[in-house]
Protein backbone atom coordinates (compact mmCIF):
# COMPACT_ATOMS: atom_id res chain seq x y z
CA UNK A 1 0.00 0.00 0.00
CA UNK A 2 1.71 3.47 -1.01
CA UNK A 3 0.78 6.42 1.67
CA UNK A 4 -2.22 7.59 1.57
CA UNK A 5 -2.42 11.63 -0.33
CA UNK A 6 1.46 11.15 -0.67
CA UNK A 7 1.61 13.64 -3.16
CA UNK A 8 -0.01 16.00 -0.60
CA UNK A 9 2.09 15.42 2.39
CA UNK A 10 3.85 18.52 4.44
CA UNK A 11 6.71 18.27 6.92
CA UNK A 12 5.84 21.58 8.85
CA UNK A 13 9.05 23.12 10.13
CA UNK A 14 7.93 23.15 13.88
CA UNK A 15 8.53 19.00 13.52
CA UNK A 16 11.68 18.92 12.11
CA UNK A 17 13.33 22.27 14.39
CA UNK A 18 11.28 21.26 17.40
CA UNK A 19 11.23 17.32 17.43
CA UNK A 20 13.06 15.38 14.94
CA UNK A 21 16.23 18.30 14.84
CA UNK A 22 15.99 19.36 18.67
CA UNK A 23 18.83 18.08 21.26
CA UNK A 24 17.11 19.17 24.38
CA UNK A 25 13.64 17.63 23.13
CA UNK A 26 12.43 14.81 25.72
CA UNK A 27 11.28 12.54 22.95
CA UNK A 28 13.24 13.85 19.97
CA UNK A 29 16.62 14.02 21.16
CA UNK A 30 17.50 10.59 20.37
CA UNK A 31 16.20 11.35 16.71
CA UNK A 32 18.21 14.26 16.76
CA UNK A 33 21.20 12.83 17.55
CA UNK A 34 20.60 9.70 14.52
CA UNK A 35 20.01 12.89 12.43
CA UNK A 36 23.11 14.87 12.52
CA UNK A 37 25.15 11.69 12.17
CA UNK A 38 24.25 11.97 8.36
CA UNK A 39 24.33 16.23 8.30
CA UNK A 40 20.87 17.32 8.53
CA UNK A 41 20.85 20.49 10.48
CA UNK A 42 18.07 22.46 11.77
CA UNK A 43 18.99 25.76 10.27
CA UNK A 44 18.55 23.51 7.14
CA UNK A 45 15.40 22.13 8.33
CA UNK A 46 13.44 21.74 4.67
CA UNK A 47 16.40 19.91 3.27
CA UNK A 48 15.16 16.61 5.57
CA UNK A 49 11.38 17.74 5.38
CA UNK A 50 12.02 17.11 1.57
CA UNK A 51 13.77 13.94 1.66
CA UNK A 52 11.09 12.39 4.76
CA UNK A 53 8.22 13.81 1.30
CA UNK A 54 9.92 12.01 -0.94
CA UNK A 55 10.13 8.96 1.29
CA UNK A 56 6.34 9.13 1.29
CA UNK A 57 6.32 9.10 -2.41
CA UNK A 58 8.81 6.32 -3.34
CA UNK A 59 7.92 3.67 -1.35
CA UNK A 60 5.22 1.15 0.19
CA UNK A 61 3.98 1.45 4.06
CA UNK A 62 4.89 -1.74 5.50
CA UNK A 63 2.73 -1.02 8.70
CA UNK A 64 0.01 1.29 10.52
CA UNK A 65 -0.50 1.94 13.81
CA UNK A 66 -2.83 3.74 15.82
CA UNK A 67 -1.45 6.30 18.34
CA UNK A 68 -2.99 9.11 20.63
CA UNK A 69 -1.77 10.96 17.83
CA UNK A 70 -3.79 9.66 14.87
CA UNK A 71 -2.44 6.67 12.26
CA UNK A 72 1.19 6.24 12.31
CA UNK A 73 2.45 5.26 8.68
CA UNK A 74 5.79 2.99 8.67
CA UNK A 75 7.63 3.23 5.54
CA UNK A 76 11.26 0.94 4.69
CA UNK A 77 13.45 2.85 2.21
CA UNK A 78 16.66 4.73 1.50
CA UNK A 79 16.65 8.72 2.02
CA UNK A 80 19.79 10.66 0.54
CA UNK A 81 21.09 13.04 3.31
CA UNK A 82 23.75 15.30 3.32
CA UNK A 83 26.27 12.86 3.58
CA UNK A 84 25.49 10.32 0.99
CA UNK A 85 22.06 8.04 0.45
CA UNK A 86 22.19 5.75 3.48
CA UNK A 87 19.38 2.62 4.17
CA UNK A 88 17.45 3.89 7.98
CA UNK A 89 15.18 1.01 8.23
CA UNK A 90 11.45 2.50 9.20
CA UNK A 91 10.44 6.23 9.04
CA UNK A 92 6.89 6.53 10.97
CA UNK A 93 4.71 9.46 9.37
């Protein structure tokens, strides 16, 4: 199953800078940290919001799940970061 309205999807710049991108973040610092292994920075925030779109686009959800904050889609794929294209594993949307 491809993501549902993938061609529609936005990565607002609150959850890259203030999750996915933020150090002190409770949840997100973790992410964070995986993140700037590969060069994404959060004064370049749109550079991953575009690559986590296209990730959307490209390839098949291989799971849902329901969470307090709606349907979590997980997607397998490759994403090209700053540092070269590089296999994650799952990317939850």
């Amino acid at each position: 199953m491809k993501l549902p309205n993938a061609e529609n999807a936005r990565v607002e710049e609150q959850k890259i800078v203030g999750y996915l991108l933020c150090e002190s973040h409770p949840d997100g610092a973790g992410k964070a940290e995986f993140f700037s292994k590969f060069g994404f920075r959060a004064e370049e925030w749109h550079v991953l919001a575009e690559e986590l779109k296209k990730h959307g686009q490209r390839y098949s959800v291989r799971n849902c799940v329901e969470s307090g904050h709606g349907t979590r889609y997980i997607i397998d794929g490759e994403i090209e970061t700053p540092t070269g294209v590089r296999r994650f594993g799952r990317f939850g949307s």
